[in-house]
Protein backbone atom coordinates (compact mmCIF):
# COMPACT_ATOMS: atom_id res chain seq x y z
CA UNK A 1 85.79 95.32 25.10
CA UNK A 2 83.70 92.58 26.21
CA UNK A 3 80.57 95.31 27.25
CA UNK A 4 81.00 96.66 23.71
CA UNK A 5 80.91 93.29 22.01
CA UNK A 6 77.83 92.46 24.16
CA UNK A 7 75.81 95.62 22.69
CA UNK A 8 76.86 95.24 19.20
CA UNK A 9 75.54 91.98 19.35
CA UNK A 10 72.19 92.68 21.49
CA UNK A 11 69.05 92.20 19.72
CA UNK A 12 66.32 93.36 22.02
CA UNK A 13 64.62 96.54 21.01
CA UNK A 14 65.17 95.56 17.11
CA UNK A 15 61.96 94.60 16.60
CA UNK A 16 60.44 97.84 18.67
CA UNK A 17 63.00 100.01 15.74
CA UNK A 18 61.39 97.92 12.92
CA UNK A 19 57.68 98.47 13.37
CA UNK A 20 58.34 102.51 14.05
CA UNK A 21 60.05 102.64 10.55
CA UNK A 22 57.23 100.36 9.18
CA UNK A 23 54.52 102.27 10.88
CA UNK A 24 55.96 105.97 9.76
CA UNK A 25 55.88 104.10 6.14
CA UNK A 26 52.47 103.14 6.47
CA UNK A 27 51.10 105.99 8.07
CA UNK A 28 52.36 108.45 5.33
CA UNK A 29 50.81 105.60 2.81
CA UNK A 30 47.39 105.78 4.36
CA UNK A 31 47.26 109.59 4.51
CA UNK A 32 48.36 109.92 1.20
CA UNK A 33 45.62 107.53 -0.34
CA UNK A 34 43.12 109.52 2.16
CA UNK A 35 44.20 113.09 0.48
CA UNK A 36 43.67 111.37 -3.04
CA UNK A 37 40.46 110.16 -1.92
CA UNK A 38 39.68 114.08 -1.03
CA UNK A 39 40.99 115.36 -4.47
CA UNK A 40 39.04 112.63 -6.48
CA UNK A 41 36.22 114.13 -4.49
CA UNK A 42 37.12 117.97 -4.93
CA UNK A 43 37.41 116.84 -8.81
CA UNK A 44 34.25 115.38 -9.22
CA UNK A 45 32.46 118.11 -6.86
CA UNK A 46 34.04 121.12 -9.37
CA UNK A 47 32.76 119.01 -12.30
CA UNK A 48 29.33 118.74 -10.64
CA UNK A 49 29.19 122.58 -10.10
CA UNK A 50 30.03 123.46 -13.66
CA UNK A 51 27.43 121.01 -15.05
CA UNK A 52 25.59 122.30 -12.83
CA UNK A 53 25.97 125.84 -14.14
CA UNK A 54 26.06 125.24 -17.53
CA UNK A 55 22.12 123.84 -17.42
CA UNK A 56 21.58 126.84 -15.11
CA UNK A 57 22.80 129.47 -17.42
CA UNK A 58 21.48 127.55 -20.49
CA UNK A 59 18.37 128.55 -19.00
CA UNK A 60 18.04 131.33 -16.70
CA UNK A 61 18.96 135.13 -18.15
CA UNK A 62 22.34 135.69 -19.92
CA UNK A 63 25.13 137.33 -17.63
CA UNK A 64 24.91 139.78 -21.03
CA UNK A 65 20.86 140.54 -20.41
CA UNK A 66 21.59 142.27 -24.06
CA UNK A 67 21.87 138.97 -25.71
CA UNK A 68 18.12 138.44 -24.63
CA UNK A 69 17.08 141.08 -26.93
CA UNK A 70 19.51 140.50 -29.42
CA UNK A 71 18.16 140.52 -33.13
CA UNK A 72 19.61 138.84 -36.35
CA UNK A 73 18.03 140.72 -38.88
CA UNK A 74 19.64 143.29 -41.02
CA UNK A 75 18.25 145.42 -43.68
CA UNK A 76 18.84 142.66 -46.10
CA UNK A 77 16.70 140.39 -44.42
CA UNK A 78 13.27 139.28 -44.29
CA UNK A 79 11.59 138.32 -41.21
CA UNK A 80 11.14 134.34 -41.33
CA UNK A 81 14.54 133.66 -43.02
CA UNK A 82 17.21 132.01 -41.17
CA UNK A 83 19.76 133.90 -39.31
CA UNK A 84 22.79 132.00 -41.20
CA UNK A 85 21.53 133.56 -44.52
CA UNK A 86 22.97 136.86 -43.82
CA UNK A 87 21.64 137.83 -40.34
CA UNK A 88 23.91 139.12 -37.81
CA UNK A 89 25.77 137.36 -35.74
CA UNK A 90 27.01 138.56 -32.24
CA UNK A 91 29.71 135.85 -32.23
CA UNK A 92 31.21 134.32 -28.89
CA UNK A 93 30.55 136.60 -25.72
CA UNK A 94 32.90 136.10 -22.61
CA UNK A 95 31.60 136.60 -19.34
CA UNK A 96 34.19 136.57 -15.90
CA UNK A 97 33.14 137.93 -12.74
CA UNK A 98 33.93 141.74 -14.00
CA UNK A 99 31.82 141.48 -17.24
CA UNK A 100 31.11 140.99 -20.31
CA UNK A 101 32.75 141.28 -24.14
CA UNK A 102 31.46 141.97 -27.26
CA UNK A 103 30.03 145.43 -26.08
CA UNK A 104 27.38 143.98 -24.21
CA UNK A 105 26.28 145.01 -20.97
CA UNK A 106 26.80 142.64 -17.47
CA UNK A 107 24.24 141.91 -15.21
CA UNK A 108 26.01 141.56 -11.60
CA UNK A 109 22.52 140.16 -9.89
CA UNK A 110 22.80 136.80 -12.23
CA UNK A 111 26.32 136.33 -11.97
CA UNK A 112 26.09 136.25 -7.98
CA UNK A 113 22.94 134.17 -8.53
CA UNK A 114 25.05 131.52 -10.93
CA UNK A 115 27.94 131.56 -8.39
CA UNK A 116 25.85 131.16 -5.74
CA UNK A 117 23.90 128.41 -7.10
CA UNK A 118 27.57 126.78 -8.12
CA UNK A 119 29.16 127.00 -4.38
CA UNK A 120 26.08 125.00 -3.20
CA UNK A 121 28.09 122.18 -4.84
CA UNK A 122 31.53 123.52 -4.58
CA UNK A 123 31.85 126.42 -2.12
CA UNK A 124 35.60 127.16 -3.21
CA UNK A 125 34.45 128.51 -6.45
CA UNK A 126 35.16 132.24 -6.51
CA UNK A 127 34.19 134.80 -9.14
CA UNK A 128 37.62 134.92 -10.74
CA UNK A 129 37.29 131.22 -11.01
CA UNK A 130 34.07 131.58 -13.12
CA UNK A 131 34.13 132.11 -16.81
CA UNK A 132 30.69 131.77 -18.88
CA UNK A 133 30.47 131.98 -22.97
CA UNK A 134 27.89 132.38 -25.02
CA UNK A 135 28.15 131.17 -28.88
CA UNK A 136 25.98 132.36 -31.47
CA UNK A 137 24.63 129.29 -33.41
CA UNK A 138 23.30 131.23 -36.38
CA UNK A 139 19.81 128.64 -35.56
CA UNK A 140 17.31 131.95 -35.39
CA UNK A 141 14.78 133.36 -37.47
CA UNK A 142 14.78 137.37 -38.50
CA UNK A 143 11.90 138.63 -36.13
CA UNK A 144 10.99 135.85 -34.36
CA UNK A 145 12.71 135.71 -30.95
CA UNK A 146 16.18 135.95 -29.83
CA UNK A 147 19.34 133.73 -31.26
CA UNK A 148 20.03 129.88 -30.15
CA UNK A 149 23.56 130.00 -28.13
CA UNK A 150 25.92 127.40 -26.99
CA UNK A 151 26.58 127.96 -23.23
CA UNK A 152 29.96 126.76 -22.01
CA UNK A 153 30.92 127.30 -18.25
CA UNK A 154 34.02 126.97 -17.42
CA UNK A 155 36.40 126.45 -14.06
CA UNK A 156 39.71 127.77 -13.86
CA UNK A 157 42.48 128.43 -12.11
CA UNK A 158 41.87 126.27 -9.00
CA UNK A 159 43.86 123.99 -6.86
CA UNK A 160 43.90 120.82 -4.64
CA UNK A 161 43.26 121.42 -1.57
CA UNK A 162 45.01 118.85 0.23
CA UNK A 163 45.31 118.65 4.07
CA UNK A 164 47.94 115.82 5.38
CA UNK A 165 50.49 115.92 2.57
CA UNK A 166 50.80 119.77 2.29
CA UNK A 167 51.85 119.06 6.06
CA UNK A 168 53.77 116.23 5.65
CA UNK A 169 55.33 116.56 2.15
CA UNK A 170 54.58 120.93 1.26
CA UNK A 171 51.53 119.47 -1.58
CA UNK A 172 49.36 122.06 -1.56
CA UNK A 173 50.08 123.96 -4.91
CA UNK A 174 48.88 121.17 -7.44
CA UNK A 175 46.41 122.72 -10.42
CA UNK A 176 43.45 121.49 -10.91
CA UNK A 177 42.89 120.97 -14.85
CA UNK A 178 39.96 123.82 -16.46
CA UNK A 179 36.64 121.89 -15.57
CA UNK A 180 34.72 122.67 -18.81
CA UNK A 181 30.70 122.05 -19.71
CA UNK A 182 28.86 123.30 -23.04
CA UNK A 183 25.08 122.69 -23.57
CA UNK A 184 23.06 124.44 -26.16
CA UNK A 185 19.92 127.09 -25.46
CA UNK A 186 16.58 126.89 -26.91
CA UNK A 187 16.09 130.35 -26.91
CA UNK A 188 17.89 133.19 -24.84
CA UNK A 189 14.94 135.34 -23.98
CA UNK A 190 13.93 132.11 -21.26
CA UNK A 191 14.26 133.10 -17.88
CA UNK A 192 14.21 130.84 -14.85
């Protein structure tokens, strides 16, 4: 009884026990604050790349090369007069990586150049990831150029990509929210 007492009551190797708890603790501390480091850092990278394509489809040609060519005027208008005073209006046109809506055509070669341009900044961008809309403004004149859009280029359906806590902990499914940029075109027809 005496040998059991004797271990019960032994307190070498308690302080070796201690720090190995301690330094699991902290180790799954540090490389959890490291993998939030690297998603603040995927975040601000997939911001970057949508800014990024925003200005770059703002001013190179449309993913929809029709919109280039696209005309307000109707039979009721004159040329000069303002497309808002009964010109056409081709609306909102959605591009994704398999085309265009609005029955306008999709240029391939300019979508692969936006993307491209995009994974420069953030190479995990994939065509299904890339959306690009063009707004009519109604800002145009009848026969003098094409229409003024709004360009908004947005990111979806990505995720983290985290490295120690999809080990440690299974994190490796957490959505990213739709990264989202609009700026406005001076005149579609620009190419760049």
């Amino acid at each position: 009884m005496s040998m059991v007492k004797k271990f019960i009551q032994d307190q070498g190797g308690a302080s070796a026990a201690e720090f190995a708890v301690i330094l699991m603790l902290l180790m799954v501390l540090t490389f959890s604050v490291m993998d939030m480091g690297y998603a603040l850092w995927q975040w601000n990278n997939a911001e970057k790349a949508g800014q990024f394509g925003a200005r770059l489809a703002a001013l190179s040609t449309p993913l929809a090369p029709g919109l280039a060519t696209y005309e307000c005027g109707t039979t009721a208008t004159t040329a000069g007069q303002p497309c808002s005073q009964g010109g056409n209006n081709f609306g909102v046109v959605t591009c994704t990586g398999t085309g265009c809506t609005g029955g306008f055509g999709f240029s391939q070669a300019e979508a692969d150049r936006l993307l491209a341009r995009m994974q420069m900044i953030f190479p995990r961008i994939q065509s299904q990831n890339l959306i690009v809309e063009y707004e009519d403004l109604q800002l145009a004149f009848d026969g003098r150029g094409s229409p003024v859009a709004s360009v908004t280029v947005r990111i979806v359906d990505m995720s983290f990509d985290f490295l120690i806590l999809d080990l440690l902990l299974g994190f490796n499914t957490i959505a990213m929210p739709e990264f989202r940029t609009t700026l406005t075109t001076e005149d579609l027809r620009s190419t760049g």
